[in-house]
C-alpha atoms as a PDB file:
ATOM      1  CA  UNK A   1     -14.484   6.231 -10.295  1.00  0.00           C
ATOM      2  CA  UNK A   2     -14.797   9.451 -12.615  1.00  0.00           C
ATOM      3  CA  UNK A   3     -16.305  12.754 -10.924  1.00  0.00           C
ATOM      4  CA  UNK A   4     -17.537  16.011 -11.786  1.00  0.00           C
ATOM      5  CA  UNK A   5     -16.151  18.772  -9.987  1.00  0.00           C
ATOM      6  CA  UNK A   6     -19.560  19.183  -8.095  1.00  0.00           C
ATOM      7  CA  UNK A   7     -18.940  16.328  -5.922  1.00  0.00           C
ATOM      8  CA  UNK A   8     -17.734  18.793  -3.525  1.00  0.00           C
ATOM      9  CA  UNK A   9     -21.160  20.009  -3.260  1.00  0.00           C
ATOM     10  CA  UNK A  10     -21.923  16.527  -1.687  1.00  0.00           C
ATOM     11  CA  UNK A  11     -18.912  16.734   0.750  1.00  0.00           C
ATOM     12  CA  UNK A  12     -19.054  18.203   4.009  1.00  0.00           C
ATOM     13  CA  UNK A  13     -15.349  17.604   4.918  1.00  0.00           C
ATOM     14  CA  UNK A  14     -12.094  16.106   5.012  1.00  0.00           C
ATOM     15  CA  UNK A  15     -14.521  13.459   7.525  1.00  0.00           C
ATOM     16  CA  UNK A  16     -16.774  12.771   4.907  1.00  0.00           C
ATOM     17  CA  UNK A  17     -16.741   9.030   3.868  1.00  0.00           C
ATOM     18  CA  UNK A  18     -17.456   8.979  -0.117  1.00  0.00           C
ATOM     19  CA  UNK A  19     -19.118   5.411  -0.071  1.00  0.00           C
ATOM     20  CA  UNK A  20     -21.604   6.678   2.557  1.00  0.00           C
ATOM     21  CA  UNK A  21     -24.323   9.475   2.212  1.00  0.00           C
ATOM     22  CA  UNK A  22     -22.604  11.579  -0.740  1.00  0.00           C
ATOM     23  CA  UNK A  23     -23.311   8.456  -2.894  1.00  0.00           C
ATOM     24  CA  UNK A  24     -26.114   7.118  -1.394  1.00  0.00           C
ATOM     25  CA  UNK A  25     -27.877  11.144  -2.063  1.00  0.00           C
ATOM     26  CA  UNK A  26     -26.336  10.970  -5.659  1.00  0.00           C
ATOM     27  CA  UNK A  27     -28.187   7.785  -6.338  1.00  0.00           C
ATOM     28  CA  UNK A  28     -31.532   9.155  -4.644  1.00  0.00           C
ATOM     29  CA  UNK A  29     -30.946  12.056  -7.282  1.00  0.00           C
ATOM     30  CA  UNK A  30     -30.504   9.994 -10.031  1.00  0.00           C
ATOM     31  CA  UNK A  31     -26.963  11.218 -10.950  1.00  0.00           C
ATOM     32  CA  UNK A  32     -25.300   7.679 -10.206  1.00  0.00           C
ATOM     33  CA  UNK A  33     -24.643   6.332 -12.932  1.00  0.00           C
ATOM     34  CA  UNK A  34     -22.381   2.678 -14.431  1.00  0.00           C
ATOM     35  CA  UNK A  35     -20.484   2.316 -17.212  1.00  0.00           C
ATOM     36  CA  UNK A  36     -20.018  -1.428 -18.752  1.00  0.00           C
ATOM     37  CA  UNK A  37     -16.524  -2.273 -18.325  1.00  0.00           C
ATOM     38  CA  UNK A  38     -15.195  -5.789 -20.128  1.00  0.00           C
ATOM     39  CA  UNK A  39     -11.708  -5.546 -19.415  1.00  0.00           C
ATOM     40  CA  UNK A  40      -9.510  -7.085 -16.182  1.00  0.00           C
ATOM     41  CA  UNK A  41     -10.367  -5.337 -13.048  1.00  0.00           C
ATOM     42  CA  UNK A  42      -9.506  -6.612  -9.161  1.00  0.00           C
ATOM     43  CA  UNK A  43      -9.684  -4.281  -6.300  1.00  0.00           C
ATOM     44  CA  UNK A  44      -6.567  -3.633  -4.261  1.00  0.00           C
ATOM     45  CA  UNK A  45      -7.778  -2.674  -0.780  1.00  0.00           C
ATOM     46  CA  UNK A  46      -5.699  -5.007   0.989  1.00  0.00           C
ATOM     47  CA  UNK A  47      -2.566  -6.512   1.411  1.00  0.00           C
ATOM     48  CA  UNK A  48      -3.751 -10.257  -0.049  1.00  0.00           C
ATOM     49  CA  UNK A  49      -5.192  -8.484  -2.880  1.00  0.00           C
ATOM     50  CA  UNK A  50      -1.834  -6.256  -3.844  1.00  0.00           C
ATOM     51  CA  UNK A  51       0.308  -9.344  -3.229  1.00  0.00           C
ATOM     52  CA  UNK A  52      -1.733 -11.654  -5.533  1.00  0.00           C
ATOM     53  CA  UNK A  53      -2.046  -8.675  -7.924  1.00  0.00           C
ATOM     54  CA  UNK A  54       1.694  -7.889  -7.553  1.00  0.00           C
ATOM     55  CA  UNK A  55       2.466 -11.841  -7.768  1.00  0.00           C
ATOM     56  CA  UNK A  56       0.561 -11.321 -10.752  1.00  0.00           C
ATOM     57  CA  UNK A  57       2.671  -9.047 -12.323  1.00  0.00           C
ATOM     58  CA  UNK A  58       6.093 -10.733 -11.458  1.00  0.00           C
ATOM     59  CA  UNK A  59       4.785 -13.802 -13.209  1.00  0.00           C
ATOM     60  CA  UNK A  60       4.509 -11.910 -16.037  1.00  0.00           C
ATOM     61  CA  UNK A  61       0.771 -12.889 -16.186  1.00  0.00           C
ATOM     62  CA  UNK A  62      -0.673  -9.497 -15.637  1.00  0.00           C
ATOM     63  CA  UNK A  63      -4.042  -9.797 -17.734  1.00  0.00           C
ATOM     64  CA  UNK A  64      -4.044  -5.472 -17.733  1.00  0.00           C
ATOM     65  CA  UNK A  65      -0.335  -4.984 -18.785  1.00  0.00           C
ATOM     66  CA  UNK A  66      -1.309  -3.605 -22.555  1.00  0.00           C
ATOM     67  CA  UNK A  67       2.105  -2.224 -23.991  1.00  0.00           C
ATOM     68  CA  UNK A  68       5.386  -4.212 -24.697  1.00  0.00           C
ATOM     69  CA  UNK A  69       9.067  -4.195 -22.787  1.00  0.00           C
END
């Protein structure tokens, strides 16, 4: 995710959960916006997912491992 520094604007506190009314007023506003990615991308919010992505990587099969050694 890539923010402007006015997010905070959005925030009411440390308690404030991102994914929740912050976005959902951003999108209302019409200042949500996408950008067309085409390259590898997995989410790592749990343990499965960093093993796999980790198992991955050990393999030596990591599809977003771009430079050499």
């Amino acid at each position: 995710m890539v923010l402007e520094p006015r997010i905070f604007e959005y925030l009411r506190g440390d308690a404030e959960v991102l994914e929740k009314e912050p976005l959902i007023r951003l999108a209302e506003e019409g200042q949500l916006m996408a950008y067309p990615f085409h390259g590898y991308w997995q989410c790592m919010d749990t343990k499965r997912e960093m093993d796999r992505l980790n198992a991955l990587w050990e393999a030596g099969q990591a599809p977003w491992k771009s430079w050499d050694n």
